[in-house]
N, C-alpha and C. Protein backbone atom coordinates (compact mmCIF):
# COMPACT_ATOMS: atom_id res chain seq x y z
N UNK A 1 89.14 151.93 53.79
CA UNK A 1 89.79 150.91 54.60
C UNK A 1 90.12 151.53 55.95
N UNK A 2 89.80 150.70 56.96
CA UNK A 2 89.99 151.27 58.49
C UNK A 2 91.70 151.65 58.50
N UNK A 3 92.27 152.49 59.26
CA UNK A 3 93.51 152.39 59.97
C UNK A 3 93.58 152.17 61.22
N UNK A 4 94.47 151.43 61.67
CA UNK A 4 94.98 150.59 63.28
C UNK A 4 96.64 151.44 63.15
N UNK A 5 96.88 151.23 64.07
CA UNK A 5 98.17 152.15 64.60
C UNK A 5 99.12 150.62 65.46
N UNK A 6 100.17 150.62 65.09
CA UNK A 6 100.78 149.55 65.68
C UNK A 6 102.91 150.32 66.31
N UNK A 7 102.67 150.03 67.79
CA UNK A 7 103.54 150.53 68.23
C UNK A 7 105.27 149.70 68.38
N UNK A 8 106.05 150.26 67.59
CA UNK A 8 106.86 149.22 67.93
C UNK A 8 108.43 149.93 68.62
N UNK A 9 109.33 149.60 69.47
CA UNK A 9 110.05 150.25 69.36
C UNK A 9 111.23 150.96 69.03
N UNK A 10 111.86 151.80 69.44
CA UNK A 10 113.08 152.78 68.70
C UNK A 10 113.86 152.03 67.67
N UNK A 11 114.36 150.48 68.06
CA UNK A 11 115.46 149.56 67.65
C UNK A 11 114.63 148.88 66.24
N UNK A 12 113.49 148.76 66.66
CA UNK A 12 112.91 147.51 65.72
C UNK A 12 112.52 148.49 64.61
N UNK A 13 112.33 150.01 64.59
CA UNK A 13 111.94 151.16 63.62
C UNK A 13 113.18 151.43 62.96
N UNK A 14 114.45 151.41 63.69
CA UNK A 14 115.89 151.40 62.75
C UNK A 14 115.59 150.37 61.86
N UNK A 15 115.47 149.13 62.48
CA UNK A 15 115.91 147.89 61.42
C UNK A 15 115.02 148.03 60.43
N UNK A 16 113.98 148.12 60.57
CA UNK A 16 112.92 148.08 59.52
C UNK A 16 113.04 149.67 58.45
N UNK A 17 113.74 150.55 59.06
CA UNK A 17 114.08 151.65 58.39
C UNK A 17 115.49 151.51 56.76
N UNK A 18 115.73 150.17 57.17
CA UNK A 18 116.80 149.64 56.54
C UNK A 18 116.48 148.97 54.90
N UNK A 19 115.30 148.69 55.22
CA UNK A 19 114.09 147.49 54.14
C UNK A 19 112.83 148.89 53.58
N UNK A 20 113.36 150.29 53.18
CA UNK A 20 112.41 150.90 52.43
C UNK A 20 111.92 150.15 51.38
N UNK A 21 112.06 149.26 51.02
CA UNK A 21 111.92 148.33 49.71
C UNK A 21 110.82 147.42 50.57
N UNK A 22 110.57 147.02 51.55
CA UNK A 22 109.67 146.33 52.11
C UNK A 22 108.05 147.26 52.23
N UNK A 23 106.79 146.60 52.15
CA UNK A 23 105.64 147.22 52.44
C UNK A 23 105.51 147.13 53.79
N UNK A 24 105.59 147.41 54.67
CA UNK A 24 105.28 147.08 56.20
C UNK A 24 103.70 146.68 56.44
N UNK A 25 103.05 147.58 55.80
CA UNK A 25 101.59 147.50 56.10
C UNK A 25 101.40 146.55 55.58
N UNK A 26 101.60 146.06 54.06
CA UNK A 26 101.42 144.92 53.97
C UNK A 26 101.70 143.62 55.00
N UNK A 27 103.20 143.54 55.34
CA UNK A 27 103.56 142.50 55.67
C UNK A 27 102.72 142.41 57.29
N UNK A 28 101.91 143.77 58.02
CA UNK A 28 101.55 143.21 59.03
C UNK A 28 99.70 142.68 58.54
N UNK A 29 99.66 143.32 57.61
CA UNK A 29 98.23 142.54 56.92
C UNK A 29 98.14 141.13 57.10
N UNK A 30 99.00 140.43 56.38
CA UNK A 30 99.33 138.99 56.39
C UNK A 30 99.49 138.70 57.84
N UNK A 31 100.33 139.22 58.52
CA UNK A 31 100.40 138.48 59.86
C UNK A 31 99.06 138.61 60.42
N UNK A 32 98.28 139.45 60.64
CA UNK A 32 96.94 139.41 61.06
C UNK A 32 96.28 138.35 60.37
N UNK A 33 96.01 138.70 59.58
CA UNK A 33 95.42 137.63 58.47
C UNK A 33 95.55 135.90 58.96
N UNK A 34 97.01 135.93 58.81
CA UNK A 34 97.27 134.99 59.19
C UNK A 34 97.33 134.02 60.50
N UNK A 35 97.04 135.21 61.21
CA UNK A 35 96.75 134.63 62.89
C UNK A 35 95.06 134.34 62.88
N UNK A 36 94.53 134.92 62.38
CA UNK A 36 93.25 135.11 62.53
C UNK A 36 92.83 133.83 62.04
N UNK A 37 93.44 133.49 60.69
CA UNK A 37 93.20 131.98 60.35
C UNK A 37 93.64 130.66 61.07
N UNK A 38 94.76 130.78 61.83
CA UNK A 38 95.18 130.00 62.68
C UNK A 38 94.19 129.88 63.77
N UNK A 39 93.49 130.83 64.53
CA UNK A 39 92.75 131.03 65.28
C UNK A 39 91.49 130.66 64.93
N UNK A 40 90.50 130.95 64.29
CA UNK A 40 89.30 130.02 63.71
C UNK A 40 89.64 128.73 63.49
N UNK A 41 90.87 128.11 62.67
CA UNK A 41 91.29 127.14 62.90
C UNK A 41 90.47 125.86 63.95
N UNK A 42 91.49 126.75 65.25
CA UNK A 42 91.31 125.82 66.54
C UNK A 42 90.03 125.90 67.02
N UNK A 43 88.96 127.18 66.57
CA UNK A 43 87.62 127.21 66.98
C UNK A 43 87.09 125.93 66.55
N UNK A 44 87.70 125.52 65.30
CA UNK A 44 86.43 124.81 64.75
C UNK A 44 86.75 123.40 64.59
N UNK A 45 88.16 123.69 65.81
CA UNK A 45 88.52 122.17 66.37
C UNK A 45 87.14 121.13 67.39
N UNK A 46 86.83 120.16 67.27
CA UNK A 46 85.73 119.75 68.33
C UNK A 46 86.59 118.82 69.20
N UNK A 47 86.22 118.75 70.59
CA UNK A 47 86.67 117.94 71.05
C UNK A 47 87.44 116.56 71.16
N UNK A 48 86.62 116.13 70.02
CA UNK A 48 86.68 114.53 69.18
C UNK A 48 88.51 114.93 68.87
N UNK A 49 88.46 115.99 67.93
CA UNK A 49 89.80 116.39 66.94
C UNK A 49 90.61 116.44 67.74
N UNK A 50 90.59 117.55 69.27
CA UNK A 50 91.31 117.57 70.27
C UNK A 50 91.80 116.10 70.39
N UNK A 51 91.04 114.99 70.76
CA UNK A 51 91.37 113.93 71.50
C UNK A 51 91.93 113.05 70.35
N UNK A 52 91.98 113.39 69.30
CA UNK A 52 92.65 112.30 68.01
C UNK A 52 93.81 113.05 68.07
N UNK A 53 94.36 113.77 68.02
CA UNK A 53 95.32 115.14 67.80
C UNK A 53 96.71 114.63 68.93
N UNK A 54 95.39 114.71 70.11
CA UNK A 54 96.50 114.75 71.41
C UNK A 54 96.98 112.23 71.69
N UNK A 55 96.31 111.44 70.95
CA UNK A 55 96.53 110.34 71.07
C UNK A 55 97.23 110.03 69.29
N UNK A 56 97.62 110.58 68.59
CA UNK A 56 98.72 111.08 67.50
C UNK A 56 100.31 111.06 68.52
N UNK A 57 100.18 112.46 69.14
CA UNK A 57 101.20 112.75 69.71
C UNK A 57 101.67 111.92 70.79
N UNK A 58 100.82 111.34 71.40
CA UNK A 58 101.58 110.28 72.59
C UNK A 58 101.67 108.93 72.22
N UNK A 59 101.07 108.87 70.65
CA UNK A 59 101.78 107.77 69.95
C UNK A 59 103.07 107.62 69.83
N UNK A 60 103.17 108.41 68.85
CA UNK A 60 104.43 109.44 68.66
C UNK A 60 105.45 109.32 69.56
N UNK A 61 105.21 109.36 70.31
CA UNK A 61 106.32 110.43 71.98
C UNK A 61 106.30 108.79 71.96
N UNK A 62 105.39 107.57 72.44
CA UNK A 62 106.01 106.32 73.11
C UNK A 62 106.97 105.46 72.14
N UNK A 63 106.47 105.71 70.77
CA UNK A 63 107.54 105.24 70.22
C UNK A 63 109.16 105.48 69.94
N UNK A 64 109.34 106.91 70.33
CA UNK A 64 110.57 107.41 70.25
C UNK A 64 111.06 107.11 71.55
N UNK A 65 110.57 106.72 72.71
CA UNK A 65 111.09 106.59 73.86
C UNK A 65 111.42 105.32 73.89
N UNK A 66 110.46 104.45 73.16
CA UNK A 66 110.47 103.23 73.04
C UNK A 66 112.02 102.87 72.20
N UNK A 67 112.37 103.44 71.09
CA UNK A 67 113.47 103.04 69.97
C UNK A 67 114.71 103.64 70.76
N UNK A 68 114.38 105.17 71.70
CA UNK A 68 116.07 105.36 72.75
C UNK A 68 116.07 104.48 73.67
N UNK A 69 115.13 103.51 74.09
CA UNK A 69 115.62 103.01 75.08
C UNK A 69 116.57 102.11 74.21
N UNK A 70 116.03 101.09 73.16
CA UNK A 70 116.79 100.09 72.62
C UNK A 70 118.02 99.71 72.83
């Protein structure tokens, strides 16, 4: 398995020095992991999805503006 080196600093190495009971490597596995999936995600958004996505949300948005004005 490759190793990556991840820099963090003085303060954030106390706190995490606190959680020996925690895997670190693990938990930054998952965050990679997990970005990476978020990220293909939006690759394999198409335009179309973009434009259903973004007329959702300004549905959305006119009706709540619509019910504070009331």
């Amino acid at each position: 398995m490759p190793t990556i080196t991840v820099n963090v600093d003085d303060a954030l190495k106390e706190r995490m020095e606190k959680h020996p009971e925690i895997n670190w490597s693990e938990v930054t596995r998952q965050a990679i992991r997990n970005k990476i999936e978020k990220l293909e995600l939006i690759d394999e958004l198409t335009d179309a999805d973009a434009d259903e996505i973004a007329a959702k949300i300004n549905e959305s948005a006119r009706k709540r503006l619509e019910e504070e004005s009331e």
